[in-house]
C-alpha atoms as a PDB file:
ATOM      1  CA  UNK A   1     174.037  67.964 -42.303  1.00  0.00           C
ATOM      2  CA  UNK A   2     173.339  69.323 -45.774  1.00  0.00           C
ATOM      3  CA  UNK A   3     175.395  71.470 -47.257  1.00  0.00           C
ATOM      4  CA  UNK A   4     174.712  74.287 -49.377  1.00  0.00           C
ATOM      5  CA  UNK A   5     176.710  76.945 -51.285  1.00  0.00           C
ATOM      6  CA  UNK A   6     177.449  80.683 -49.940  1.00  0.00           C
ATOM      7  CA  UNK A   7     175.636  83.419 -50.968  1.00  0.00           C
ATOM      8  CA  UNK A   8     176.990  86.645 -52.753  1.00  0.00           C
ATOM      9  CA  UNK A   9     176.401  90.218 -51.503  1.00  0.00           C
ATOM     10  CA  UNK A  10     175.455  93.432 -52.967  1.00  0.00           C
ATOM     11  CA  UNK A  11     175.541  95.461 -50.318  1.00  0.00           C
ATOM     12  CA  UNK A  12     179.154  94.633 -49.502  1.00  0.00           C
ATOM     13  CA  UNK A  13     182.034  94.302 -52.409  1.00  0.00           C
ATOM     14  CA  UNK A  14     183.449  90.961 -52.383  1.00  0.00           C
ATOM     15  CA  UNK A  15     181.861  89.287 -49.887  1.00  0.00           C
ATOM     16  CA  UNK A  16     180.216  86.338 -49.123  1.00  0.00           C
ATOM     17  CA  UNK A  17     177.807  85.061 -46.642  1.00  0.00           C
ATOM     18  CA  UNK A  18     176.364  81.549 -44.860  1.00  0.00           C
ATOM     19  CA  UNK A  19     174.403  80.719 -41.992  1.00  0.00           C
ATOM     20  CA  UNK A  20     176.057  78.428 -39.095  1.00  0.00           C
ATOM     21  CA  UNK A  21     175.316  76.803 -35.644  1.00  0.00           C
ATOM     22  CA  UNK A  22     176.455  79.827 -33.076  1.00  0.00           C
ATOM     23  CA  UNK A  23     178.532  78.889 -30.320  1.00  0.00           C
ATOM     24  CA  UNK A  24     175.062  79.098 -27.811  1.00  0.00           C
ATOM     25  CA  UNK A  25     173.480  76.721 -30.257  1.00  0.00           C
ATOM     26  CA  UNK A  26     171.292  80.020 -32.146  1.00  0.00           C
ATOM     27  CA  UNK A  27     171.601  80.376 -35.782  1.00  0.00           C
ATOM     28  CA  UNK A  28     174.519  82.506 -37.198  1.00  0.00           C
ATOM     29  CA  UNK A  29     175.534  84.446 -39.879  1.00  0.00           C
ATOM     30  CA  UNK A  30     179.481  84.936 -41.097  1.00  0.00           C
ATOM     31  CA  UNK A  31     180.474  87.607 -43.692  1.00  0.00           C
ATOM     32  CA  UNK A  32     183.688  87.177 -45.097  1.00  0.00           C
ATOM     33  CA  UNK A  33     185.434  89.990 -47.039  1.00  0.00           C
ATOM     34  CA  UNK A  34     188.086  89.399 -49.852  1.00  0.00           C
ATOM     35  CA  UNK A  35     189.746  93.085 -48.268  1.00  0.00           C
ATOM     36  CA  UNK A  36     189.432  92.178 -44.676  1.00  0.00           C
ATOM     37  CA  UNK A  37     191.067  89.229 -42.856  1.00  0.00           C
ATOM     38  CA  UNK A  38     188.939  89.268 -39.801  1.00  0.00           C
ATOM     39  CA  UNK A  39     185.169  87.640 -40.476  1.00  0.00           C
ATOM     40  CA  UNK A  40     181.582  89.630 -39.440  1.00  0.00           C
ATOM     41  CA  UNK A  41     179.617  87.325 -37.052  1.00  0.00           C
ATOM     42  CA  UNK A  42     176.027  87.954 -35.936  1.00  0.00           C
ATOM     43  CA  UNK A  43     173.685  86.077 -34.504  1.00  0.00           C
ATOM     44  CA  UNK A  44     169.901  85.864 -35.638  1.00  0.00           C
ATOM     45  CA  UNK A  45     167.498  86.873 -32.935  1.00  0.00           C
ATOM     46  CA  UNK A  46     164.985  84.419 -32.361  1.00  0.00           C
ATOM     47  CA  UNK A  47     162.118  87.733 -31.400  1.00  0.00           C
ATOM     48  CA  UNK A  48     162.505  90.081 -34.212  1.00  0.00           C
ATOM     49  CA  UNK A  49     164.859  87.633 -37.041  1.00  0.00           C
ATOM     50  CA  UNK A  50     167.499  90.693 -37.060  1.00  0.00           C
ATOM     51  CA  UNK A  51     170.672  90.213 -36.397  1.00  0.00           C
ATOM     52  CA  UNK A  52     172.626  90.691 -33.033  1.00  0.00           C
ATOM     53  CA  UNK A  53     176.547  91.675 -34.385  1.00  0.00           C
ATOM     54  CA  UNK A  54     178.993  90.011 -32.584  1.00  0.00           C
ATOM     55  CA  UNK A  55     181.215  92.664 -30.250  1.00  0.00           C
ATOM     56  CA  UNK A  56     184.147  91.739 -31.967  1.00  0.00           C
ATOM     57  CA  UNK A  57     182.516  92.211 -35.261  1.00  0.00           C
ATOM     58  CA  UNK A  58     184.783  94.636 -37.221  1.00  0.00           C
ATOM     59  CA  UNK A  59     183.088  97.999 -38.641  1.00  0.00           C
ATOM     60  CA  UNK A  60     183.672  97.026 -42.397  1.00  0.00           C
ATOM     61  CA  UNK A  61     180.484  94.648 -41.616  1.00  0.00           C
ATOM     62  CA  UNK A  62     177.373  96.596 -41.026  1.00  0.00           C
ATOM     63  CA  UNK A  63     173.479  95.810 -39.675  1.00  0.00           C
ATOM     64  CA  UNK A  64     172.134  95.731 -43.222  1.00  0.00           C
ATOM     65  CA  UNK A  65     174.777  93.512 -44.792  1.00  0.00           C
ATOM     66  CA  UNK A  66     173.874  90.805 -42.071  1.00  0.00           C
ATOM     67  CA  UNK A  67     169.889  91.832 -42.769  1.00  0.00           C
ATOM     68  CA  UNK A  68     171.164  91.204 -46.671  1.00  0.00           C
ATOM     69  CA  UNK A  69     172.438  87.938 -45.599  1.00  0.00           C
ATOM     70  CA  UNK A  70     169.849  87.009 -43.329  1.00  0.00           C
ATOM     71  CA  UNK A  71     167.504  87.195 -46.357  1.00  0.00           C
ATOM     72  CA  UNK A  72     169.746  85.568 -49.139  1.00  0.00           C
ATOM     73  CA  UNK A  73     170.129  82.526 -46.548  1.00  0.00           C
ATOM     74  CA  UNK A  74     166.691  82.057 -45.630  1.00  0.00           C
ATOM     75  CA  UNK A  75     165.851  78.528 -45.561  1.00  0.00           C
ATOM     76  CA  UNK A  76     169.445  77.277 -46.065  1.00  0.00           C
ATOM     77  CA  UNK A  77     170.704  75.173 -43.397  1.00  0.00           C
ATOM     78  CA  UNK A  78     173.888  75.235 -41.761  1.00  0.00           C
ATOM     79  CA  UNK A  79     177.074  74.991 -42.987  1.00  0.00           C
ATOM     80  CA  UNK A  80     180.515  73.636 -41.136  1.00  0.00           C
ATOM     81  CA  UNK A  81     183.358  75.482 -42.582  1.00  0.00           C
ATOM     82  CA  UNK A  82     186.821  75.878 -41.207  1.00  0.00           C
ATOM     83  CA  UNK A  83     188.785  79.537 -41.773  1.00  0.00           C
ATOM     84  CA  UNK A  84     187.094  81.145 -44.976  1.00  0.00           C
ATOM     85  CA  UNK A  85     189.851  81.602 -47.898  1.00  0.00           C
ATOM     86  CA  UNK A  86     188.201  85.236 -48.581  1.00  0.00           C
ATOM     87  CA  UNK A  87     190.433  86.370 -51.602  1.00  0.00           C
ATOM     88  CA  UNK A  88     189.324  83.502 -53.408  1.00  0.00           C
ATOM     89  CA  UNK A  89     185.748  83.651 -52.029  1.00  0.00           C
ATOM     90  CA  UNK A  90     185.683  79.992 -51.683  1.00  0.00           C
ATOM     91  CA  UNK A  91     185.725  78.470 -47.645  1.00  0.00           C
ATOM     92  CA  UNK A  92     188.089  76.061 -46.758  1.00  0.00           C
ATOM     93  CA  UNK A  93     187.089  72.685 -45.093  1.00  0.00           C
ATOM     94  CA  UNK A  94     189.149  71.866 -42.063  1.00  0.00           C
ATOM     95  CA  UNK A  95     191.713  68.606 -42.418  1.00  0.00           C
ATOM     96  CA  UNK A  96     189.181  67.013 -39.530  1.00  0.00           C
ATOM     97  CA  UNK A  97     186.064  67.991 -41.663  1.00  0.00           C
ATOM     98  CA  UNK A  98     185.248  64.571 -42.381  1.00  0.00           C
ATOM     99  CA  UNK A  99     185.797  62.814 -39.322  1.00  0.00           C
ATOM    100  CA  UNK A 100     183.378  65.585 -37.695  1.00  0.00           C
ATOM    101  CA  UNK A 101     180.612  64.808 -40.240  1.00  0.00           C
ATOM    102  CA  UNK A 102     180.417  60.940 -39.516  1.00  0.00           C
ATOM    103  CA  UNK A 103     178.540  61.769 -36.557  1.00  0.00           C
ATOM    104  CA  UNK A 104     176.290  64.571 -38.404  1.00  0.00           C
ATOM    105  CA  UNK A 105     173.126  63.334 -39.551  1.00  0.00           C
ATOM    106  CA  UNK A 106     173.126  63.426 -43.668  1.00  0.00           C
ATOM    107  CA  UNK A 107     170.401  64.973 -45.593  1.00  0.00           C
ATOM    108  CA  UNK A 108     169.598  64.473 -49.130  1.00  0.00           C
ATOM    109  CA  UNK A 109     169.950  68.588 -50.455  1.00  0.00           C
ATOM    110  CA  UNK A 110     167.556  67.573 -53.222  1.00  0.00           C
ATOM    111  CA  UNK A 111     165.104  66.139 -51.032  1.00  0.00           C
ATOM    112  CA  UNK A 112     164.799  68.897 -48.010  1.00  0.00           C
ATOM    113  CA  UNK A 113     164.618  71.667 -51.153  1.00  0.00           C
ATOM    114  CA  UNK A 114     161.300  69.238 -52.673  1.00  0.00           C
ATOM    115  CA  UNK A 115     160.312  69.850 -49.025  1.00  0.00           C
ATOM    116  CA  UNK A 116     160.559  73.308 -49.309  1.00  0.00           C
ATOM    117  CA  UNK A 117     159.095  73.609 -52.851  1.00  0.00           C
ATOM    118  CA  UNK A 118     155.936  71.411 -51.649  1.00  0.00           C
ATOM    119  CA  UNK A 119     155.335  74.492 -48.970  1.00  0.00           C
ATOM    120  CA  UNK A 120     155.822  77.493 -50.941  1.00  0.00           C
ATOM    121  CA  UNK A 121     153.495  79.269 -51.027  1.00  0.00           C
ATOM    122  CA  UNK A 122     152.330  82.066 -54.614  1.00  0.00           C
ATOM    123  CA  UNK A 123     154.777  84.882 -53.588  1.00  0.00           C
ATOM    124  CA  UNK A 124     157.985  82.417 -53.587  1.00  0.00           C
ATOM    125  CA  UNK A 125     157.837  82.335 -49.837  1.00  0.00           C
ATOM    126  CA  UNK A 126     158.032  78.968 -47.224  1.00  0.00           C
ATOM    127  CA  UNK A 127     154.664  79.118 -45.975  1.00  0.00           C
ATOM    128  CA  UNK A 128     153.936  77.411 -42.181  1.00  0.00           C
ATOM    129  CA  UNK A 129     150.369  77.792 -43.008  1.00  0.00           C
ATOM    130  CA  UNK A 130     150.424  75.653 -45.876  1.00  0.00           C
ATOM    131  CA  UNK A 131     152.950  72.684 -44.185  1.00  0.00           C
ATOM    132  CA  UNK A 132     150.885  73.044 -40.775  1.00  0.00           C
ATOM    133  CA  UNK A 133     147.071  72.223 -43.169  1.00  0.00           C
ATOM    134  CA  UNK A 134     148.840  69.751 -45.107  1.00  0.00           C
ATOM    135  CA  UNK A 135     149.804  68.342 -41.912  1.00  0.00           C
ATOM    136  CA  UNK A 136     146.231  68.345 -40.236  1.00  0.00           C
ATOM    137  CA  UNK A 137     144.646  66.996 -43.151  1.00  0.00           C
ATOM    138  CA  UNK A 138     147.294  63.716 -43.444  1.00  0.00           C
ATOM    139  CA  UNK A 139     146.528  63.104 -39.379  1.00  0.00           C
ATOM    140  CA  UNK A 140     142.681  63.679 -40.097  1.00  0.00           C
ATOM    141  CA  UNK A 141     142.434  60.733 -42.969  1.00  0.00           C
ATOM    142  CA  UNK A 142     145.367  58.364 -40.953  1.00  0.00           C
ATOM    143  CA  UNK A 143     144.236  55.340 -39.785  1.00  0.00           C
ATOM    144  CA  UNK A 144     147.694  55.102 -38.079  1.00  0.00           C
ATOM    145  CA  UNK A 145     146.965  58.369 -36.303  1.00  0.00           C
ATOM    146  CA  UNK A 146     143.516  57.648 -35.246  1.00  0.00           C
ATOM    147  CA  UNK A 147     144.572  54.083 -34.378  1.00  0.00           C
ATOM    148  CA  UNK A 148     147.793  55.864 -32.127  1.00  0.00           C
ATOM    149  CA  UNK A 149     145.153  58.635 -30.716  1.00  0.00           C
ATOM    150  CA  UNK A 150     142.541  55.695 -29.863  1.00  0.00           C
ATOM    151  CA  UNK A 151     145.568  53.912 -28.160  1.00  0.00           C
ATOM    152  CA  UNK A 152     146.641  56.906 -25.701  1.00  0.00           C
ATOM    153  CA  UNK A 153     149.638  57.399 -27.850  1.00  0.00           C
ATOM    154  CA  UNK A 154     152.309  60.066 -27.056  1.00  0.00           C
ATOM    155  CA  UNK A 155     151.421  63.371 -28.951  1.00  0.00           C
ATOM    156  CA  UNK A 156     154.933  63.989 -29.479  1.00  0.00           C
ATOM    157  CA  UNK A 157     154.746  60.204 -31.262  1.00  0.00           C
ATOM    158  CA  UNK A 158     152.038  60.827 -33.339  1.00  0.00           C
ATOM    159  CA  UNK A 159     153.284  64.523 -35.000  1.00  0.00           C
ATOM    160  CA  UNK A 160     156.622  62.430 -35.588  1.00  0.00           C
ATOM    161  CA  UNK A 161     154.255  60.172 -37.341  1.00  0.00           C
ATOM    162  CA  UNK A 162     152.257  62.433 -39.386  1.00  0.00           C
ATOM    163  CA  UNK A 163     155.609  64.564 -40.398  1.00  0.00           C
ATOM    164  CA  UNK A 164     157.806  61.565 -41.117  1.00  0.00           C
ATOM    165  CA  UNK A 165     154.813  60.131 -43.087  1.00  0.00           C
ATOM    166  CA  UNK A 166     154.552  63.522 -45.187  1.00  0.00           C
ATOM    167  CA  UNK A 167     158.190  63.871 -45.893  1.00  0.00           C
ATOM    168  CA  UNK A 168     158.881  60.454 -46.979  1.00  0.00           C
ATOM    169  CA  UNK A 169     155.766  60.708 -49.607  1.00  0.00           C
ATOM    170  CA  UNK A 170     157.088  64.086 -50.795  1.00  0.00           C
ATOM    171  CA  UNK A 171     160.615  63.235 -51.355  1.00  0.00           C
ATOM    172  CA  UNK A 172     159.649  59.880 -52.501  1.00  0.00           C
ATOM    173  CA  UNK A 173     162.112  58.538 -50.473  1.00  0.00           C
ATOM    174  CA  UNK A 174     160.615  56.216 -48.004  1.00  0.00           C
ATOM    175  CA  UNK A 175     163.878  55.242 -46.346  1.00  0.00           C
ATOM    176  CA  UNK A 176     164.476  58.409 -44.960  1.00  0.00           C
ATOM    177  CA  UNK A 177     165.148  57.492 -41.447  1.00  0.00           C
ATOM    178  CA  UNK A 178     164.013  58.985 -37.865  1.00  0.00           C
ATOM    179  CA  UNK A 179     167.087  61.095 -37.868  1.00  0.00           C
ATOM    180  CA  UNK A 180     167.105  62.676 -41.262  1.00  0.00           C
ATOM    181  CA  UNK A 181     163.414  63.127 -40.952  1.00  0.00           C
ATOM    182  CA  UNK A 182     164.019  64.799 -37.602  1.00  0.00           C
ATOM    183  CA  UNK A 183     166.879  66.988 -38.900  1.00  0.00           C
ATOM    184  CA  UNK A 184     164.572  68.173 -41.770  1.00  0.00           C
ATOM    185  CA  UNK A 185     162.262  69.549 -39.444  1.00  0.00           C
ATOM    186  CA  UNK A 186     165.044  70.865 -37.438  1.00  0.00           C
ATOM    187  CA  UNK A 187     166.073  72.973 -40.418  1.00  0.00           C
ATOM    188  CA  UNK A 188     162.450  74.143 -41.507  1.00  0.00           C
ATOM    189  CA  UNK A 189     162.388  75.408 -37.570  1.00  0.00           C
ATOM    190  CA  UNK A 190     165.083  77.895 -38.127  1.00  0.00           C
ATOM    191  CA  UNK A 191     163.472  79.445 -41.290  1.00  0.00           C
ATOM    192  CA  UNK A 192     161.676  81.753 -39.363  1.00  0.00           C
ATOM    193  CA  UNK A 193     162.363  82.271 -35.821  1.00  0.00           C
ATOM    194  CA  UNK A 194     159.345  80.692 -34.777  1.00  0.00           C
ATOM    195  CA  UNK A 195     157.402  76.728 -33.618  1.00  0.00           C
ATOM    196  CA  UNK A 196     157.072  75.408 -37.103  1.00  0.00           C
ATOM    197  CA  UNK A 197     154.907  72.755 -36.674  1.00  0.00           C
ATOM    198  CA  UNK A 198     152.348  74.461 -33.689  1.00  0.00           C
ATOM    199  CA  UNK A 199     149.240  74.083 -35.397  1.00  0.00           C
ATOM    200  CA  UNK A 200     149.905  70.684 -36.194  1.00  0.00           C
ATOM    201  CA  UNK A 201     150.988  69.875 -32.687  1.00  0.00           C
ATOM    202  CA  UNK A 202     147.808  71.821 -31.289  1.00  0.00           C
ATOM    203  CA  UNK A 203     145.216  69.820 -33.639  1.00  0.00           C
ATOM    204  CA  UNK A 204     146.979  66.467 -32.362  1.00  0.00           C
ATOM    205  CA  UNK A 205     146.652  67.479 -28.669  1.00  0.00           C
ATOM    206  CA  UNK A 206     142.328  68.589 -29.369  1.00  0.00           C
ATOM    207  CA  UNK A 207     142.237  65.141 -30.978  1.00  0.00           C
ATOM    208  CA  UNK A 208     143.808  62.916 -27.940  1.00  0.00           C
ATOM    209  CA  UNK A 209     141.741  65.795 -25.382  1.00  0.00           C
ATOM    210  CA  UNK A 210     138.434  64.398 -27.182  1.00  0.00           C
ATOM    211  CA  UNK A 211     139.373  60.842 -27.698  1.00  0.00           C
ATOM    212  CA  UNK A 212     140.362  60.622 -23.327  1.00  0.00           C
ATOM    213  CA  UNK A 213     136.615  62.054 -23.075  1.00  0.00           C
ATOM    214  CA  UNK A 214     134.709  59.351 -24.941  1.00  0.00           C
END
Protein backbone atom coordinates (compact mmCIF):
# COMPACT_ATOMS: atom_id res chain seq x y z
CA UNK A 1 0.00 0.00 0.00
CA UNK A 2 1.29 3.52 -0.55
CA UNK A 3 -0.09 6.15 0.94
CA UNK A 4 -0.67 9.49 -0.25
CA UNK A 5 -2.16 12.75 1.09
CA UNK A 6 -5.94 14.01 0.43
CA UNK A 7 -6.73 16.35 -1.96
CA UNK A 8 -8.49 19.82 -1.42
CA UNK A 9 -11.65 20.96 -3.26
CA UNK A 10 -12.82 24.00 -4.92
CA UNK A 11 -15.90 23.14 -5.86
CA UNK A 12 -16.99 22.25 -2.34
CA UNK A 13 -15.99 24.56 0.91
CA UNK A 14 -14.04 22.61 3.27
CA UNK A 15 -13.76 19.51 1.91
CA UNK A 16 -11.50 16.99 1.16
CA UNK A 17 -11.22 14.08 -1.08
CA UNK A 18 -9.22 10.43 -1.62
CA UNK A 19 -9.65 7.52 -3.64
CA UNK A 20 -10.24 3.96 -1.81
CA UNK A 21 -10.85 0.18 -2.53
CA UNK A 22 -14.97 0.07 -2.77
CA UNK A 23 -16.61 -2.53 -0.95
CA UNK A 24 -17.08 -4.64 -4.65
CA UNK A 25 -13.36 -4.26 -5.03
CA UNK A 26 -13.93 -0.93 -7.82
CA UNK A 27 -12.14 2.19 -7.10
CA UNK A 28 -13.84 4.82 -4.80
CA UNK A 29 -14.01 8.19 -4.04
CA UNK A 30 -14.97 9.74 -0.30
CA UNK A 31 -15.73 13.48 0.20
CA UNK A 32 -15.66 14.57 3.56
CA UNK A 33 -17.16 17.94 4.63
CA UNK A 34 -15.95 20.00 7.72
CA UNK A 35 -20.14 21.10 7.91
CA UNK A 36 -21.50 17.69 7.35
CA UNK A 37 -20.96 14.57 9.52
CA UNK A 38 -22.09 12.02 7.05
CA UNK A 39 -19.23 11.30 4.11
CA UNK A 40 -20.10 11.42 -0.02
CA UNK A 41 -19.17 7.99 -1.52
CA UNK A 42 -19.08 7.23 -5.25
CA UNK A 43 -17.77 4.79 -7.09
CA UNK A 44 -15.68 5.28 -10.41
CA UNK A 45 -17.21 3.58 -13.38
CA UNK A 46 -14.91 1.46 -15.07
CA UNK A 47 -16.95 2.50 -18.93
CA UNK A 48 -17.13 6.18 -18.87
CA UNK A 49 -14.45 7.10 -15.48
CA UNK A 50 -17.57 9.17 -13.94
CA UNK A 51 -18.67 8.58 -10.91
CA UNK A 52 -21.67 6.35 -9.73
CA UNK A 53 -22.90 8.30 -6.14
CA UNK A 54 -23.57 6.04 -3.60
CA UNK A 55 -27.64 5.96 -2.69
CA UNK A 56 -26.93 6.97 0.61
CA UNK A 57 -24.78 9.75 -0.57
CA UNK A 58 -26.16 12.94 1.11
CA UNK A 59 -27.21 15.98 -1.31
CA UNK A 60 -24.47 18.40 0.10
CA UNK A 61 -22.12 16.11 -2.28
CA UNK A 62 -22.85 16.60 -5.89
CA UNK A 63 -21.77 14.77 -9.51
CA UNK A 64 -19.16 17.44 -10.21
CA UNK A 65 -17.49 17.52 -6.81
CA UNK A 66 -16.82 13.66 -7.23
CA UNK A 67 -15.82 14.55 -11.19
CA UNK A 68 -13.48 17.35 -9.21
CA UNK A 69 -12.15 14.61 -7.17
CA UNK A 70 -11.94 12.06 -9.65
CA UNK A 71 -9.50 14.40 -11.46
CA UNK A 72 -7.41 15.78 -8.43
CA UNK A 73 -6.85 11.91 -7.52
CA UNK A 74 -5.89 10.65 -10.75
CA UNK A 75 -3.07 8.39 -10.46
CA UNK A 76 -3.06 8.30 -6.62
CA UNK A 77 -3.52 5.00 -5.19
CA UNK A 78 -5.60 3.97 -2.46
CA UNK A 79 -5.76 5.03 0.79
CA UNK A 80 -7.02 2.99 4.16
CA UNK A 81 -8.47 5.46 6.48
CA UNK A 82 -10.73 4.86 9.40
CA UNK A 83 -13.74 7.67 10.20
CA UNK A 84 -12.45 11.06 8.60
CA UNK A 85 -11.98 13.85 11.49
CA UNK A 86 -13.69 16.48 8.92
CA UNK A 87 -13.48 19.72 11.12
CA UNK A 88 -9.93 19.33 11.24
CA UNK A 89 -9.66 18.07 7.63
CA UNK A 90 -7.16 15.57 8.64
CA UNK A 91 -8.45 11.45 8.54
CA UNK A 92 -8.01 9.46 11.37
CA UNK A 93 -6.18 6.02 11.22
CA UNK A 94 -8.07 3.27 12.96
CA UNK A 95 -6.33 1.76 16.42
CA UNK A 96 -6.02 -1.67 14.10
CA UNK A 97 -4.43 0.38 11.19
CA UNK A 98 -1.23 -1.18 11.59
CA UNK A 99 -1.93 -4.63 12.19
CA UNK A 100 -4.12 -4.41 8.82
CA UNK A 101 -1.11 -3.07 6.84
CA UNK A 102 1.36 -6.00 7.74
CA UNK A 103 -0.37 -7.98 5.28
CA UNK A 104 -0.58 -4.98 2.58
CA UNK A 105 2.07 -5.05 0.16
CA UNK A 106 4.44 -1.74 0.75
CA UNK A 107 5.36 0.53 -2.00
CA UNK A 108 8.09 2.97 -2.07
CA UNK A 109 5.74 6.54 -2.81
CA UNK A 110 8.93 7.94 -4.33
CA UNK A 111 9.50 5.16 -6.52
CA UNK A 112 5.79 4.41 -8.11
CA UNK A 113 5.69 8.57 -8.66
CA UNK A 114 9.48 8.06 -10.80
CA UNK A 115 7.20 5.47 -12.46
CA UNK A 116 4.75 7.81 -13.26
CA UNK A 117 7.12 10.69 -14.19
CA UNK A 118 9.08 8.18 -16.66
CA UNK A 119 5.44 7.88 -18.58
CA UNK A 120 4.24 11.30 -18.75
CA UNK A 121 3.77 12.28 -21.47
CA UNK A 122 4.24 16.73 -22.89
CA UNK A 123 0.74 17.80 -21.61
CA UNK A 124 1.48 16.54 -17.84
CA UNK A 125 -0.64 13.51 -18.52
CA UNK A 126 0.22 9.41 -17.69
CA UNK A 127 0.50 8.27 -21.09
CA UNK A 128 -0.26 4.18 -21.81
CA UNK A 129 1.15 4.81 -25.16
CA UNK A 130 4.40 5.78 -24.01
CA UNK A 131 4.73 2.83 -20.98
CA UNK A 132 3.14 0.19 -23.54
CA UNK A 133 6.43 1.32 -26.51
CA UNK A 134 8.80 1.48 -23.80
CA UNK A 135 7.62 -1.84 -22.94
CA UNK A 136 7.82 -3.42 -26.55
CA UNK A 137 11.07 -2.05 -27.18
CA UNK A 138 12.75 -3.61 -23.64
CA UNK A 139 11.05 -7.26 -24.78
CA UNK A 140 12.35 -6.62 -28.46
CA UNK A 141 16.29 -6.15 -27.36
CA UNK A 142 15.85 -8.97 -24.17
CA UNK A 143 17.75 -11.81 -24.48
CA UNK A 144 15.76 -13.06 -21.41
CA UNK A 145 12.55 -12.53 -23.37
CA UNK A 146 13.61 -14.06 -26.55
CA UNK A 147 15.36 -16.83 -24.59
CA UNK A 148 11.64 -17.30 -22.45
CA UNK A 149 9.66 -16.93 -26.00
CA UNK A 150 12.18 -19.57 -27.67
CA UNK A 151 11.47 -21.78 -24.53
CA UNK A 152 7.46 -21.84 -24.82
CA UNK A 153 7.36 -19.62 -21.83
CA UNK A 154 4.04 -18.44 -20.27
CA UNK A 155 3.04 -15.00 -21.83
CA UNK A 156 1.72 -13.95 -18.65
CA UNK A 157 5.62 -14.85 -17.39
CA UNK A 158 7.30 -13.02 -19.81
CA UNK A 159 5.15 -9.37 -19.53
CA UNK A 160 5.92 -9.94 -15.66
CA UNK A 161 9.40 -10.09 -16.93
CA UNK A 162 9.63 -7.24 -19.19
CA UNK A 163 7.54 -4.91 -16.55
CA UNK A 164 9.43 -6.00 -13.45
CA UNK A 165 12.65 -5.52 -15.52
CA UNK A 166 11.50 -1.82 -16.50
CA UNK A 167 10.44 -0.79 -13.08
CA UNK A 168 13.35 -1.95 -11.22
CA UNK A 169 15.77 0.06 -13.83
CA UNK A 170 13.55 3.14 -13.45
CA UNK A 171 13.33 3.32 -9.79
CA UNK A 172 16.79 2.13 -9.49
CA UNK A 173 15.74 -0.11 -7.07
CA UNK A 174 16.48 -3.59 -8.13
CA UNK A 175 15.12 -5.25 -5.01
CA UNK A 176 11.78 -4.39 -5.64
CA UNK A 177 10.15 -7.67 -5.25
CA UNK A 178 7.31 -9.69 -7.31
CA UNK A 179 4.74 -8.18 -5.08
CA UNK A 180 5.58 -4.53 -5.04
CA UNK A 181 6.31 -4.77 -8.69
CA UNK A 182 2.89 -6.37 -9.14
CA UNK A 183 1.10 -3.80 -6.93
CA UNK A 184 2.70 -0.98 -9.04
CA UNK A 185 1.09 -2.16 -11.98
CA UNK A 186 -1.99 -2.74 -10.07
CA UNK A 187 -2.12 0.97 -9.31
CA UNK A 188 -1.11 2.28 -12.91
CA UNK A 189 -4.35 -0.07 -13.95
CA UNK A 190 -6.75 2.07 -12.10
CA UNK A 191 -5.47 5.40 -13.62
CA UNK A 192 -7.70 5.14 -16.30
CA UNK A 193 -10.41 2.70 -16.35
CA UNK A 194 -8.86 0.70 -18.86
CA UNK A 195 -5.99 -2.76 -19.63
CA UNK A 196 -2.85 -0.83 -19.01
CA UNK A 197 -0.43 -2.94 -20.29
CA UNK A 198 -2.59 -4.45 -23.67
CA UNK A 199 -0.26 -3.55 -26.22
CA UNK A 200 2.48 -4.93 -24.42
CA UNK A 201 0.63 -8.12 -23.69
CA UNK A 202 -0.55 -8.28 -27.48
CA UNK A 203 3.17 -7.82 -28.95
CA UNK A 204 4.28 -10.74 -26.45
CA UNK A 205 1.46 -13.07 -27.62
CA UNK A 206 2.51 -12.16 -31.92
CA UNK A 207 6.02 -12.98 -30.70
CA UNK A 208 5.33 -16.62 -29.00
CA UNK A 209 2.40 -17.05 -32.21
CA UNK A 210 5.60 -16.71 -34.62
CA UNK A 211 8.19 -18.39 -32.56
CA UNK A 212 5.43 -21.92 -32.22
CA UNK A 213 5.49 -21.52 -36.22
CA UNK A 214 9.21 -21.82 -36.90
Amino acid sequence: MIRTNSVELTSLPAAIAYRRKGASGDAAIVIVRADEPQPGIATISKTSGEPILAANTPAAYPAEAFAEAIALTAGMPYRKLGKPAAPALVPAPVEDEAEDEAAEVIVDGAEYQAVLDAFTDKNGKFSYDLMNKSMIQLAHRSTVVARMVAAAAAEKDIADYVIGTRFRNITGNHDLTDEQVSKMAELIDEIDPRGAFKELKAKIREMSGKAKKK
